[in-house]
PDBML (XML) file of the C-alpha atoms, coordinates in Angstrom:
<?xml version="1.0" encoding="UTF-8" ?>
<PDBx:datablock datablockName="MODEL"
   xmlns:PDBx="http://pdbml.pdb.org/schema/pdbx-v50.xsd"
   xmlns:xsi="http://www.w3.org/2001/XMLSchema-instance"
   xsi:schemaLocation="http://pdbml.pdb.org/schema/pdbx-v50.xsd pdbx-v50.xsd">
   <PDBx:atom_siteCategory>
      <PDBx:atom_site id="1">
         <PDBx:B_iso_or_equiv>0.00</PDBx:B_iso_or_equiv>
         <PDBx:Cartn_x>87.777</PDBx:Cartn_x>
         <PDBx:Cartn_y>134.361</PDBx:Cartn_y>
         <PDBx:Cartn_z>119.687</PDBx:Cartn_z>
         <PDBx:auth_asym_id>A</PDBx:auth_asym_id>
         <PDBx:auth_atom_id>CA</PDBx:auth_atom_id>
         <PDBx:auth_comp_id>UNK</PDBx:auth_comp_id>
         <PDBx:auth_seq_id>1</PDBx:auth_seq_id>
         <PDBx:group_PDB>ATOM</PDBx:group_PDB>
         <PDBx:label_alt_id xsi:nil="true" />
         <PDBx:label_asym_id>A</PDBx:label_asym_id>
         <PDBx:label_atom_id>CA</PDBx:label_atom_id>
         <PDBx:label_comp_id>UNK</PDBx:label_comp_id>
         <PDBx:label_entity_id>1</PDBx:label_entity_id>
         <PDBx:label_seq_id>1</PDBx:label_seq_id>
         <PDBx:occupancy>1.00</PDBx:occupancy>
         <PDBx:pdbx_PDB_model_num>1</PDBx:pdbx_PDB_model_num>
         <PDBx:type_symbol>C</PDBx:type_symbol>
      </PDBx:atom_site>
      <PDBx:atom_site id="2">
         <PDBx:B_iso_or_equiv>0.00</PDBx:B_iso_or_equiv>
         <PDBx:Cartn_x>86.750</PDBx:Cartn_x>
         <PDBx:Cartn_y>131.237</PDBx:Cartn_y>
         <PDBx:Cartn_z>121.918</PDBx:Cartn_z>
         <PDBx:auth_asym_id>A</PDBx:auth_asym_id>
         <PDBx:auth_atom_id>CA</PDBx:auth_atom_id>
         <PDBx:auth_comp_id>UNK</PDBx:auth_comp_id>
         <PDBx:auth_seq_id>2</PDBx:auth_seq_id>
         <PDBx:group_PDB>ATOM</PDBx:group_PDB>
         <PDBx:label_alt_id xsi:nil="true" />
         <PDBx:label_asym_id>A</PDBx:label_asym_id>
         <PDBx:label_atom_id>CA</PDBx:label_atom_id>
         <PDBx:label_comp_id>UNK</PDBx:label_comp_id>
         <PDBx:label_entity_id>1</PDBx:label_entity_id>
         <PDBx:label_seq_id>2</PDBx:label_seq_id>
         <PDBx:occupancy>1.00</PDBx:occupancy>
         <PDBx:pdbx_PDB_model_num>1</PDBx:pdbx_PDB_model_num>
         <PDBx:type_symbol>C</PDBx:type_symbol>
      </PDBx:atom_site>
      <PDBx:atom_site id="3">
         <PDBx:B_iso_or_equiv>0.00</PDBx:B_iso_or_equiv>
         <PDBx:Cartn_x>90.452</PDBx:Cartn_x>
         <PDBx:Cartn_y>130.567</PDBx:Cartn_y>
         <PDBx:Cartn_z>122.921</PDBx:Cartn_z>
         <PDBx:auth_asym_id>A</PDBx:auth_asym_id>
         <PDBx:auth_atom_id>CA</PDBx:auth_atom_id>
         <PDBx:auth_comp_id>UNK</PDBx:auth_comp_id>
         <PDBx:auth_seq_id>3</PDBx:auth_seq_id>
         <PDBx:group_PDB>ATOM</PDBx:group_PDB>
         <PDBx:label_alt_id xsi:nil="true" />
         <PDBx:label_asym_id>A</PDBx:label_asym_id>
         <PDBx:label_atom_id>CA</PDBx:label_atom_id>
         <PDBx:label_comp_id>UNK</PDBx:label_comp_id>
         <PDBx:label_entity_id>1</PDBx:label_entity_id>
         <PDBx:label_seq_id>3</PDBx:label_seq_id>
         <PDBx:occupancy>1.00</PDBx:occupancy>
         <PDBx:pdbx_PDB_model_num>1</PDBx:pdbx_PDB_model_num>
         <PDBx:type_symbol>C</PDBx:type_symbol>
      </PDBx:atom_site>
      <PDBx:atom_site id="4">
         <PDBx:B_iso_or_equiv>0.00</PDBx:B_iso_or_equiv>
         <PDBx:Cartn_x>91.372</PDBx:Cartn_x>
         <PDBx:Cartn_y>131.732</PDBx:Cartn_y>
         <PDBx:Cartn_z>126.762</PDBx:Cartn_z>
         <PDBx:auth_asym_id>A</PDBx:auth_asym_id>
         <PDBx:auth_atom_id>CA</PDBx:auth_atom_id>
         <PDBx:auth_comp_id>UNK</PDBx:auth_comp_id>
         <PDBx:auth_seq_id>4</PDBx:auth_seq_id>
         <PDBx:group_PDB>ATOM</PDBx:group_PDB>
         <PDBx:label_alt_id xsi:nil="true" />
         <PDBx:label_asym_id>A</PDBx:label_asym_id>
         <PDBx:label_atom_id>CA</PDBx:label_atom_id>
         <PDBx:label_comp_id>UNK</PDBx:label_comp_id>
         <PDBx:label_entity_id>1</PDBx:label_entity_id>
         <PDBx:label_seq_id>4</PDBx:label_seq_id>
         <PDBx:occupancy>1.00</PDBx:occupancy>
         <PDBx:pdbx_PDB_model_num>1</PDBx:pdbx_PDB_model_num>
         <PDBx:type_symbol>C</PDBx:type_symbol>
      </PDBx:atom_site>
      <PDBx:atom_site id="5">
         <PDBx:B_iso_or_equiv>0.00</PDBx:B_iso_or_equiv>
         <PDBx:Cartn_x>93.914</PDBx:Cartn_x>
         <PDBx:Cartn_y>134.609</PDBx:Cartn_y>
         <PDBx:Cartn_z>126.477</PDBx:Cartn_z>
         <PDBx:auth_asym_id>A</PDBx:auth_asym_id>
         <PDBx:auth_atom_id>CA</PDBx:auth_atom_id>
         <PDBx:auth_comp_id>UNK</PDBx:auth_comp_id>
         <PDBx:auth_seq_id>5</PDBx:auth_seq_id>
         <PDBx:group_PDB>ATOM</PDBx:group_PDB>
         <PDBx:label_alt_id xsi:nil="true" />
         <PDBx:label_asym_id>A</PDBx:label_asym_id>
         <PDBx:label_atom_id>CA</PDBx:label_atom_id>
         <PDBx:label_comp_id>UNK</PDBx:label_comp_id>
         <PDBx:label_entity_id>1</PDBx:label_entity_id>
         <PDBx:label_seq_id>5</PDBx:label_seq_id>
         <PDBx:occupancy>1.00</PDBx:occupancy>
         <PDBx:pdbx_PDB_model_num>1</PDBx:pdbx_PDB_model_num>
         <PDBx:type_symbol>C</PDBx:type_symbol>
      </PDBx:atom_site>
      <PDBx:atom_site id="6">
         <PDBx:B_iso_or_equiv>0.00</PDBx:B_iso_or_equiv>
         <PDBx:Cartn_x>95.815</PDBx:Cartn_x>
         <PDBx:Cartn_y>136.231</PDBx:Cartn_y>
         <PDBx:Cartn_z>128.809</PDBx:Cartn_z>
         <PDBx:auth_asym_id>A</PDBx:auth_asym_id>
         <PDBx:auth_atom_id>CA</PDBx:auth_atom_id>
         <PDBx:auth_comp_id>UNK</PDBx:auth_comp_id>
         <PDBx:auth_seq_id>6</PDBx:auth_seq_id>
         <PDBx:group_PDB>ATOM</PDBx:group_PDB>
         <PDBx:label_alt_id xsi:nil="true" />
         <PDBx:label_asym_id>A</PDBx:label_asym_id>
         <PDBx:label_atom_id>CA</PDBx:label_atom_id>
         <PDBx:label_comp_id>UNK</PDBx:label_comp_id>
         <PDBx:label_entity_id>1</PDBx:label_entity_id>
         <PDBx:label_seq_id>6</PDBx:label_seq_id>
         <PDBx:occupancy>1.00</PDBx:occupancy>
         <PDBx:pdbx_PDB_model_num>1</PDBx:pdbx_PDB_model_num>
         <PDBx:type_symbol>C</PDBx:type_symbol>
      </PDBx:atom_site>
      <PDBx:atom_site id="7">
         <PDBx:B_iso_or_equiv>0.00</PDBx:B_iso_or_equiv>
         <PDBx:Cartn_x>95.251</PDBx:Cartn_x>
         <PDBx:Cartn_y>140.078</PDBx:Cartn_y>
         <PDBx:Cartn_z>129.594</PDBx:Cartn_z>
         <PDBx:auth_asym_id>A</PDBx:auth_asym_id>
         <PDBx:auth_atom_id>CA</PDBx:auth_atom_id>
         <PDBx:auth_comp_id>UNK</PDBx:auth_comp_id>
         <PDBx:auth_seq_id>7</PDBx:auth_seq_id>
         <PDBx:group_PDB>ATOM</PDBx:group_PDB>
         <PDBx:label_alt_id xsi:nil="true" />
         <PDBx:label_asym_id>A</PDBx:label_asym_id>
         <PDBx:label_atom_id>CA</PDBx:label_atom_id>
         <PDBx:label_comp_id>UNK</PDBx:label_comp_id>
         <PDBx:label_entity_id>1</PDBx:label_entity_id>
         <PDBx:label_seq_id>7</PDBx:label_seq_id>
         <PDBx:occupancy>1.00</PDBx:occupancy>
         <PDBx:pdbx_PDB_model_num>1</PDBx:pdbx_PDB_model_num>
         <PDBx:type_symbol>C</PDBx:type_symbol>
      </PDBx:atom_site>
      <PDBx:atom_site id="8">
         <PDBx:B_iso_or_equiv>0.00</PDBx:B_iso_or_equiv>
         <PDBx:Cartn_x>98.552</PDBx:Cartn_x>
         <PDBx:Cartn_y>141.067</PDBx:Cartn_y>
         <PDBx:Cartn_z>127.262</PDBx:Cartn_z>
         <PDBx:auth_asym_id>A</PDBx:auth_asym_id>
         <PDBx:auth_atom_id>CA</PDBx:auth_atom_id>
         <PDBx:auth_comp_id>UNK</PDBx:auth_comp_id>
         <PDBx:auth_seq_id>8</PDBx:auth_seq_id>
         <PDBx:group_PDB>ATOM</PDBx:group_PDB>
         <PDBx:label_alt_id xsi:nil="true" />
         <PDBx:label_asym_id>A</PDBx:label_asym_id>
         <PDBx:label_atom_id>CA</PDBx:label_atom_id>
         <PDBx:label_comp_id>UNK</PDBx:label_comp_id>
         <PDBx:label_entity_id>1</PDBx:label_entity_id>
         <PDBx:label_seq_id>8</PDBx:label_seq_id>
         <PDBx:occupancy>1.00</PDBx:occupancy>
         <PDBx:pdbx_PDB_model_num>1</PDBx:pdbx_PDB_model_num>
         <PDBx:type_symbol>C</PDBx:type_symbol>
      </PDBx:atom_site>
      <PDBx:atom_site id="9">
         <PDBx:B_iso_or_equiv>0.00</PDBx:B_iso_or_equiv>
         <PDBx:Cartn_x>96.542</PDBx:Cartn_x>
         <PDBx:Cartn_y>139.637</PDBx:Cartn_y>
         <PDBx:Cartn_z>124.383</PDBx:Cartn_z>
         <PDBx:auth_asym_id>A</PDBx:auth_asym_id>
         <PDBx:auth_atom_id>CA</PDBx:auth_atom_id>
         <PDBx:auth_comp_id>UNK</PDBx:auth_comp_id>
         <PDBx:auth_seq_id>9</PDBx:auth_seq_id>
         <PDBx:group_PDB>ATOM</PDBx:group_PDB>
         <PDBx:label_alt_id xsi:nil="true" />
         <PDBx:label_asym_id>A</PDBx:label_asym_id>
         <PDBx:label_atom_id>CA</PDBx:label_atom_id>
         <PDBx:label_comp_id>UNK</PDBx:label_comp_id>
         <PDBx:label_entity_id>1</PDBx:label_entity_id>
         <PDBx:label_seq_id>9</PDBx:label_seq_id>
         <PDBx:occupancy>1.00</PDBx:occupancy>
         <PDBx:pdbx_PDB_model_num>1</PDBx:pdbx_PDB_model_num>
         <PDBx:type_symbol>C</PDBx:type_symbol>
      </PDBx:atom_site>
      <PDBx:atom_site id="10">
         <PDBx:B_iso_or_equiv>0.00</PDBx:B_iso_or_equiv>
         <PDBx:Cartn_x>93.977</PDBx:Cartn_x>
         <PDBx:Cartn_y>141.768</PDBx:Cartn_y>
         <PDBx:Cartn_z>124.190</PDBx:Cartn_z>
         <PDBx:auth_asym_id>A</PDBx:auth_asym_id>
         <PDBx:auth_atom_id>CA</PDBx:auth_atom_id>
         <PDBx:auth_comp_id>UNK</PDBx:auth_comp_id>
         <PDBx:auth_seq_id>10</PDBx:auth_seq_id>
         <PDBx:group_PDB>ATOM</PDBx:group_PDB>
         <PDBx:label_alt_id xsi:nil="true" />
         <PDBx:label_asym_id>A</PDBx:label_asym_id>
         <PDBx:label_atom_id>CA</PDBx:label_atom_id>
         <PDBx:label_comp_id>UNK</PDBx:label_comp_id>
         <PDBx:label_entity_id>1</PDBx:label_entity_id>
         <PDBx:label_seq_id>10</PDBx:label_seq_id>
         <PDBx:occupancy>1.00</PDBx:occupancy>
         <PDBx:pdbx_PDB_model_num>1</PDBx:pdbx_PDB_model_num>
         <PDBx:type_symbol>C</PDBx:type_symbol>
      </PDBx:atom_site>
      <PDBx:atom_site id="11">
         <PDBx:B_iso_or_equiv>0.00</PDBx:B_iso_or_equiv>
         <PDBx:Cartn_x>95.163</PDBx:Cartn_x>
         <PDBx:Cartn_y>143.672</PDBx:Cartn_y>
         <PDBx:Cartn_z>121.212</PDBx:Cartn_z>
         <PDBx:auth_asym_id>A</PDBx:auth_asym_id>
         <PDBx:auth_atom_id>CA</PDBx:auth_atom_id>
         <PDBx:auth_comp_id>UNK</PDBx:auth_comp_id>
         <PDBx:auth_seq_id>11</PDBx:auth_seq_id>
         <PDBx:group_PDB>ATOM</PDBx:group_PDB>
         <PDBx:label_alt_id xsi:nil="true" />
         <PDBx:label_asym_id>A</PDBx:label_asym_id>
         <PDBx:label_atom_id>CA</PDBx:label_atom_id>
         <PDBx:label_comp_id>UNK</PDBx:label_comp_id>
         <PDBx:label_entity_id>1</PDBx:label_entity_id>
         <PDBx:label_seq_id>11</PDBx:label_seq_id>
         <PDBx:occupancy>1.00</PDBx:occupancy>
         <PDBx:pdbx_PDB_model_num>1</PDBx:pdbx_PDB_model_num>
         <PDBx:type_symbol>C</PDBx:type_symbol>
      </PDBx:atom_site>
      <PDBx:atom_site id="12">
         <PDBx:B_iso_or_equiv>0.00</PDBx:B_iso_or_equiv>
         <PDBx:Cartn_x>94.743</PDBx:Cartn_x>
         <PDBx:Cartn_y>140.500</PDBx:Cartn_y>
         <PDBx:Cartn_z>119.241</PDBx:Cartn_z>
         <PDBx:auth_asym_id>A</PDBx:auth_asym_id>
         <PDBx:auth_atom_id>CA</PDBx:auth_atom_id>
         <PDBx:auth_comp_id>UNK</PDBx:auth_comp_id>
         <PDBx:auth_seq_id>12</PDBx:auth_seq_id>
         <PDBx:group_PDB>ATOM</PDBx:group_PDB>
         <PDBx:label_alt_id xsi:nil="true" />
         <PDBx:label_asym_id>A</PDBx:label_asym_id>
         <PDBx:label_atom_id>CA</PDBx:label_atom_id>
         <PDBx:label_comp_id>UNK</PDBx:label_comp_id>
         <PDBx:label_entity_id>1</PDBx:label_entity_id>
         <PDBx:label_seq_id>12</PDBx:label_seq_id>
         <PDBx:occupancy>1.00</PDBx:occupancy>
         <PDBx:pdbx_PDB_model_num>1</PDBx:pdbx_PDB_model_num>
         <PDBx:type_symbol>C</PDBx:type_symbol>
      </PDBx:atom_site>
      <PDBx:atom_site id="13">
         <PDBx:B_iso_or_equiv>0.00</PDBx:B_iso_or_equiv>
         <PDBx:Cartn_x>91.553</PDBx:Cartn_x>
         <PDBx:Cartn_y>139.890</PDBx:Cartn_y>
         <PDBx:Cartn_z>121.074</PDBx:Cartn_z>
         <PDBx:auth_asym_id>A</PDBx:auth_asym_id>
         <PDBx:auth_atom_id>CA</PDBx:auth_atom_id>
         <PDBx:auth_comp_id>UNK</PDBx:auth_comp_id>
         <PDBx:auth_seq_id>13</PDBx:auth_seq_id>
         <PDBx:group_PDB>ATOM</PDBx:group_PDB>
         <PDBx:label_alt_id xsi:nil="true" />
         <PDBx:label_asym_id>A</PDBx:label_asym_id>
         <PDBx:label_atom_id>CA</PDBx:label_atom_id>
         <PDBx:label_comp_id>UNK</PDBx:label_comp_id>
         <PDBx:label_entity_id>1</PDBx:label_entity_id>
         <PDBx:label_seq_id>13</PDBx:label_seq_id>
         <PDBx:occupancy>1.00</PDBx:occupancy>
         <PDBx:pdbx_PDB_model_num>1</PDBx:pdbx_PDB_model_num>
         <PDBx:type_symbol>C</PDBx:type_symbol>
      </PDBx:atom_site>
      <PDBx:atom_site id="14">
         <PDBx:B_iso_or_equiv>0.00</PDBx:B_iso_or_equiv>
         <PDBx:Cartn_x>90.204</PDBx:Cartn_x>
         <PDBx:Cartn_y>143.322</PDBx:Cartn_y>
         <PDBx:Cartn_z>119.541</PDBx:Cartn_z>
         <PDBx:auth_asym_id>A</PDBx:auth_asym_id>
         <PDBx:auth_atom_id>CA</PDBx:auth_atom_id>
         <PDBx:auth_comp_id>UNK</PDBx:auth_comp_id>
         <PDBx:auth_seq_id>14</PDBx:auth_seq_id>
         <PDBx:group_PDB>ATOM</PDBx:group_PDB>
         <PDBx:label_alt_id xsi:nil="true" />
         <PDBx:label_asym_id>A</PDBx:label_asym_id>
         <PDBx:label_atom_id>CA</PDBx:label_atom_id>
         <PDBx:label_comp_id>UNK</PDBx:label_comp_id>
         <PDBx:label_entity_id>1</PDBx:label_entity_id>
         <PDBx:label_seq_id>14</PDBx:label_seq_id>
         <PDBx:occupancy>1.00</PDBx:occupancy>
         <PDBx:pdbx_PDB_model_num>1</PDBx:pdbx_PDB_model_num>
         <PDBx:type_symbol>C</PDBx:type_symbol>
      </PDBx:atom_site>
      <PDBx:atom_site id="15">
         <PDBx:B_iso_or_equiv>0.00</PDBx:B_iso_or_equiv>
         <PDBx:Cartn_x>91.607</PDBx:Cartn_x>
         <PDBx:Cartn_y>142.876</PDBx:Cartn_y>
         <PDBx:Cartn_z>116.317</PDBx:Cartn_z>
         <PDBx:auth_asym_id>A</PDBx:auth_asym_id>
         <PDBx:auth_atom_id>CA</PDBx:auth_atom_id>
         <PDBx:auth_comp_id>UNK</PDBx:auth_comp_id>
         <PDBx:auth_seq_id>15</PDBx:auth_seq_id>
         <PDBx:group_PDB>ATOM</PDBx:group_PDB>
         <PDBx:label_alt_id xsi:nil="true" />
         <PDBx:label_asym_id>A</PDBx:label_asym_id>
         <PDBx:label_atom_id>CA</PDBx:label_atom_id>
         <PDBx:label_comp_id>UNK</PDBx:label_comp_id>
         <PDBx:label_entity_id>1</PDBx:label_entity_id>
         <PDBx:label_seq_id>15</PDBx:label_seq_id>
         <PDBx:occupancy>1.00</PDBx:occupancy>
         <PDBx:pdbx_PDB_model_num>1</PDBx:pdbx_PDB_model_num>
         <PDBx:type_symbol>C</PDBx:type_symbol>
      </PDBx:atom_site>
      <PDBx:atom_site id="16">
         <PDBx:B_iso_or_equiv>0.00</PDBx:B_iso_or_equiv>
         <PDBx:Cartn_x>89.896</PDBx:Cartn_x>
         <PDBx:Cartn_y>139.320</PDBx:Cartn_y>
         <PDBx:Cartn_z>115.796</PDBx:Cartn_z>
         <PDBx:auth_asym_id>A</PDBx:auth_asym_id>
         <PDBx:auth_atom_id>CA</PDBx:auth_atom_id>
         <PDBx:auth_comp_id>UNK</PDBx:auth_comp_id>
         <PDBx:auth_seq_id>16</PDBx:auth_seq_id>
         <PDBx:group_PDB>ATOM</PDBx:group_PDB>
         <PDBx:label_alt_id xsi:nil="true" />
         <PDBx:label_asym_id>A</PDBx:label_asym_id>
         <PDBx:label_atom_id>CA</PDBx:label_atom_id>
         <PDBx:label_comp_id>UNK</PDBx:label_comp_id>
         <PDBx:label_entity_id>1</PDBx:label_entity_id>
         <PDBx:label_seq_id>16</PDBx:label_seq_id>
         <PDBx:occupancy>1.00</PDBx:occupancy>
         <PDBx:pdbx_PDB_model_num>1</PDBx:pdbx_PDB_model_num>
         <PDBx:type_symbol>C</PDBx:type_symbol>
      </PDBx:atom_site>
      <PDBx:atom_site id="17">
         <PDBx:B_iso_or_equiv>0.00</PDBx:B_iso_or_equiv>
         <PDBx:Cartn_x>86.479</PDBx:Cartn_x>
         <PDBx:Cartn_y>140.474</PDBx:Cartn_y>
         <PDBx:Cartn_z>116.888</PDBx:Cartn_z>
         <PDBx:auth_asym_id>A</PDBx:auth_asym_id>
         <PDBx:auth_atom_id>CA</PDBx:auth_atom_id>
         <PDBx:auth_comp_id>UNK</PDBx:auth_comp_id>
         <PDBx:auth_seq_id>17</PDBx:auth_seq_id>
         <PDBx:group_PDB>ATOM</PDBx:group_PDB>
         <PDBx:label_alt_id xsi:nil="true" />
         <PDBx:label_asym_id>A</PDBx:label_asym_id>
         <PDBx:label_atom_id>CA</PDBx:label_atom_id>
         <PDBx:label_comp_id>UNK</PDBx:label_comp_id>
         <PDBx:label_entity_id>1</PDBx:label_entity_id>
         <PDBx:label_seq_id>17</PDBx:label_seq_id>
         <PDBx:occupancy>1.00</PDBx:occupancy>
         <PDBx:pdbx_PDB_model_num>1</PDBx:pdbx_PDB_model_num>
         <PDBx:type_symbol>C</PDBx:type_symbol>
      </PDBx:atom_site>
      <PDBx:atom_site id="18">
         <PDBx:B_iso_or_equiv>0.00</PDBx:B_iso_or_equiv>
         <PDBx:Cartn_x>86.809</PDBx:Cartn_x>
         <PDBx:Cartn_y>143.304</PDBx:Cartn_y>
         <PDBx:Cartn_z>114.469</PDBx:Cartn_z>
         <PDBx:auth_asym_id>A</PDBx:auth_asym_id>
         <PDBx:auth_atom_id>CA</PDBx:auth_atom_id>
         <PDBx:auth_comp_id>UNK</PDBx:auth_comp_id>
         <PDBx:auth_seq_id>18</PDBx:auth_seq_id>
         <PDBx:group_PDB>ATOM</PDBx:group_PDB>
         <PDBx:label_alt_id xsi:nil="true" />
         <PDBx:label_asym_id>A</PDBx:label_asym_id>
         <PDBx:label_atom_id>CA</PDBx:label_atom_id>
         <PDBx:label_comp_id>UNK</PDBx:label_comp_id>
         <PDBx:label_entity_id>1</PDBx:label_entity_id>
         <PDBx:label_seq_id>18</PDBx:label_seq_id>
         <PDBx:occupancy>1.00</PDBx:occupancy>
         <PDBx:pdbx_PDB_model_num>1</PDBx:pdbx_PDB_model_num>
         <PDBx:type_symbol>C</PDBx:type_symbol>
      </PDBx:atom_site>
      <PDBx:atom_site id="19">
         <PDBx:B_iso_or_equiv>0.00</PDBx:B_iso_or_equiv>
         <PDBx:Cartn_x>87.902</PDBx:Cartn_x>
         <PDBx:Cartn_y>140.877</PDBx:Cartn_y>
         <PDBx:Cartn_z>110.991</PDBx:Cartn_z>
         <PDBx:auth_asym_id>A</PDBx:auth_asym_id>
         <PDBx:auth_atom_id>CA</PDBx:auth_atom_id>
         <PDBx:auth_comp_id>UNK</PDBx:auth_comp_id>
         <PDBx:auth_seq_id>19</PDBx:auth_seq_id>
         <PDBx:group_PDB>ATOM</PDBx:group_PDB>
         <PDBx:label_alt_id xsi:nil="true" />
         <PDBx:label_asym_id>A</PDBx:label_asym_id>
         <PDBx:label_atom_id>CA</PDBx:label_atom_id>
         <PDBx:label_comp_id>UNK</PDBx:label_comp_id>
         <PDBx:label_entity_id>1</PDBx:label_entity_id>
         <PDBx:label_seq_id>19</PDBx:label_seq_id>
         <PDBx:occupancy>1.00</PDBx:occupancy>
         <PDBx:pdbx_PDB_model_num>1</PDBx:pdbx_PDB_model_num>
         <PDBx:type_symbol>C</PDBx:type_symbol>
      </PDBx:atom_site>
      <PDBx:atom_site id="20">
         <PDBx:B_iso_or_equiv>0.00</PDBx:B_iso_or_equiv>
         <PDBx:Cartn_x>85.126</PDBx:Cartn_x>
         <PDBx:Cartn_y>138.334</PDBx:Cartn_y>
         <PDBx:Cartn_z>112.928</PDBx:Cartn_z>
         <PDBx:auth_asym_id>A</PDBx:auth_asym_id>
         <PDBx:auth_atom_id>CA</PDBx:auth_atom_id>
         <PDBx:auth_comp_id>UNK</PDBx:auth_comp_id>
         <PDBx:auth_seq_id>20</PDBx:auth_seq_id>
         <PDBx:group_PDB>ATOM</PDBx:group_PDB>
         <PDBx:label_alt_id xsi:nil="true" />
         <PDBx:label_asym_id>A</PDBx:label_asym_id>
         <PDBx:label_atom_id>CA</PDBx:label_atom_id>
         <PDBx:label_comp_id>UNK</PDBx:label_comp_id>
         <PDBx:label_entity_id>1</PDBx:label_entity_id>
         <PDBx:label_seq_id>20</PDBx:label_seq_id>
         <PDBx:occupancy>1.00</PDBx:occupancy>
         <PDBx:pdbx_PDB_model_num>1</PDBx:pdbx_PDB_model_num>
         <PDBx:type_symbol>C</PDBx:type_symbol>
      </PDBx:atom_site>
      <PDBx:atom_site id="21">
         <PDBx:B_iso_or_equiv>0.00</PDBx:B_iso_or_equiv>
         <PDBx:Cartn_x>82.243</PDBx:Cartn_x>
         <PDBx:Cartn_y>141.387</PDBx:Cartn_y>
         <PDBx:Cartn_z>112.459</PDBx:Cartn_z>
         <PDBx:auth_asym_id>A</PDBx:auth_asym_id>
         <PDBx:auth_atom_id>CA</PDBx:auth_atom_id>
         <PDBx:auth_comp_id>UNK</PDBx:auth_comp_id>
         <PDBx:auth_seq_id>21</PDBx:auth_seq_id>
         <PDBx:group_PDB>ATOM</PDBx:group_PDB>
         <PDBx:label_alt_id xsi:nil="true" />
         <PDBx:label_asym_id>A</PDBx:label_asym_id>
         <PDBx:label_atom_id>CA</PDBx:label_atom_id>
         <PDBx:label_comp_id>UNK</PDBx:label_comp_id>
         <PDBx:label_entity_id>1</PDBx:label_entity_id>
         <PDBx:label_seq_id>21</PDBx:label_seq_id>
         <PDBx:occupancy>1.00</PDBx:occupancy>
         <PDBx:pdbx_PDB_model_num>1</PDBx:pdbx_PDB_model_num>
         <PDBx:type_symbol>C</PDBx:type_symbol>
      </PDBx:atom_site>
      <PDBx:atom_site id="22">
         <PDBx:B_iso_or_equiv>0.00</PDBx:B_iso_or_equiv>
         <PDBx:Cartn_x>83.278</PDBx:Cartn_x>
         <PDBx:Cartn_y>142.405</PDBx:Cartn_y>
         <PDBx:Cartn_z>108.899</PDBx:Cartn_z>
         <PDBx:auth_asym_id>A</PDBx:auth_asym_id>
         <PDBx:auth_atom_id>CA</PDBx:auth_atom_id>
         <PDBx:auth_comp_id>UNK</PDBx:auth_comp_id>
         <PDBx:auth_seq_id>22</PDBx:auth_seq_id>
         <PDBx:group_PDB>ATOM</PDBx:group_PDB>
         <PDBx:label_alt_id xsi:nil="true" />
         <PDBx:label_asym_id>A</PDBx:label_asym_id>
         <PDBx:label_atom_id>CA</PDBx:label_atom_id>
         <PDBx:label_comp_id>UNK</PDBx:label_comp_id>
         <PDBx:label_entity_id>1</PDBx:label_entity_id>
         <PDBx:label_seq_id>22</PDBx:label_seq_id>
         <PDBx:occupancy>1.00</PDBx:occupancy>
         <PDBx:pdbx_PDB_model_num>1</PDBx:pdbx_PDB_model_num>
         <PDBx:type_symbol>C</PDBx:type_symbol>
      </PDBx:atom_site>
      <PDBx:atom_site id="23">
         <PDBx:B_iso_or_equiv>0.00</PDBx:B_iso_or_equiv>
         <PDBx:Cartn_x>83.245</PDBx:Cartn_x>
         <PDBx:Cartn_y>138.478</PDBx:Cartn_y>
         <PDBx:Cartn_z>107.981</PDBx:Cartn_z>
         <PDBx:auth_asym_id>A</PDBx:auth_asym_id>
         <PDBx:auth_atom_id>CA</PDBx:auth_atom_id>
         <PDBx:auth_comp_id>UNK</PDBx:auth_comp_id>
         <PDBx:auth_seq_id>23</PDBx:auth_seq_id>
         <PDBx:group_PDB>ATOM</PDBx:group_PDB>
         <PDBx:label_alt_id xsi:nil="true" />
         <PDBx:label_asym_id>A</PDBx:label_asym_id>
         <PDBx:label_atom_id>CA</PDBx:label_atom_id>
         <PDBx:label_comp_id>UNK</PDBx:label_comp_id>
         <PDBx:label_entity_id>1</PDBx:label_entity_id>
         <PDBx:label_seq_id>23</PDBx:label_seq_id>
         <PDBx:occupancy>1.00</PDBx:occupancy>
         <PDBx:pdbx_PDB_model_num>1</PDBx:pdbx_PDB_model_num>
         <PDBx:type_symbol>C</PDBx:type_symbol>
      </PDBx:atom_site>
      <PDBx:atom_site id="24">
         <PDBx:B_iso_or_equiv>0.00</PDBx:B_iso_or_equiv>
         <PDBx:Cartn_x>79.644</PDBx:Cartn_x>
         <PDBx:Cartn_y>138.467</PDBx:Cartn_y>
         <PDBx:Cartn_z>109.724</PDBx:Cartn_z>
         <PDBx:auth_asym_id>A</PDBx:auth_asym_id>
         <PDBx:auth_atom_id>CA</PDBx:auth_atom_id>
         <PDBx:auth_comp_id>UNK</PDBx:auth_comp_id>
         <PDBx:auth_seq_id>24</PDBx:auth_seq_id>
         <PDBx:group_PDB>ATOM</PDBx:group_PDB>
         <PDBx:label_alt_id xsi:nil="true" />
         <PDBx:label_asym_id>A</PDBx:label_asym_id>
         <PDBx:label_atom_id>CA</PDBx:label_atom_id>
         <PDBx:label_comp_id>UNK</PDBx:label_comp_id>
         <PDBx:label_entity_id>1</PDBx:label_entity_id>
         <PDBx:label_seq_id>24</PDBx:label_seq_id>
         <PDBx:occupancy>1.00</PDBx:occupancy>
         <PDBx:pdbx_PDB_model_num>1</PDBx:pdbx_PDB_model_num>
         <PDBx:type_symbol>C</PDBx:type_symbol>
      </PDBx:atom_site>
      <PDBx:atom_site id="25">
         <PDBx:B_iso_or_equiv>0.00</PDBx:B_iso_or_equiv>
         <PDBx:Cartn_x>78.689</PDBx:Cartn_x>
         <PDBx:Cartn_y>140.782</PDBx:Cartn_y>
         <PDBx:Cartn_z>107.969</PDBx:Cartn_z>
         <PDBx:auth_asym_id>A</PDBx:auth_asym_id>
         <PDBx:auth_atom_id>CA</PDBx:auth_atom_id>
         <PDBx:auth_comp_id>UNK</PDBx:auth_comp_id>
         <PDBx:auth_seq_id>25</PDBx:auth_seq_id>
         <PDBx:group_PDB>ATOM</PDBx:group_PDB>
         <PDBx:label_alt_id xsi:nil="true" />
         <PDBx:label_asym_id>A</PDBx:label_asym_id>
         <PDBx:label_atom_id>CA</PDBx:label_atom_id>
         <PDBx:label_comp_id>UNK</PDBx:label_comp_id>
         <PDBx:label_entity_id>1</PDBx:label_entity_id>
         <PDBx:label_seq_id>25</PDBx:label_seq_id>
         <PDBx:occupancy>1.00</PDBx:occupancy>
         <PDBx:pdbx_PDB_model_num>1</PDBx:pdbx_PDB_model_num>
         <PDBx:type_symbol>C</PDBx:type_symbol>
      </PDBx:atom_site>
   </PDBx:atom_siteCategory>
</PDBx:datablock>
């Protein structure tokens, strides 16, 4: 989630923030 992605990686970016919350949780 910290890393520097390009704009094509956002699909990854969403699905990491997503496993990060339930994790979180």
């Amino acid at each position: 989630a910290r890393a520097t992605m390009q704009p094509q990686e956002e699909a990854l970016l969403i699905q990491v923030n997503t496993n990060l919350a339930m994790a979180y949780d």
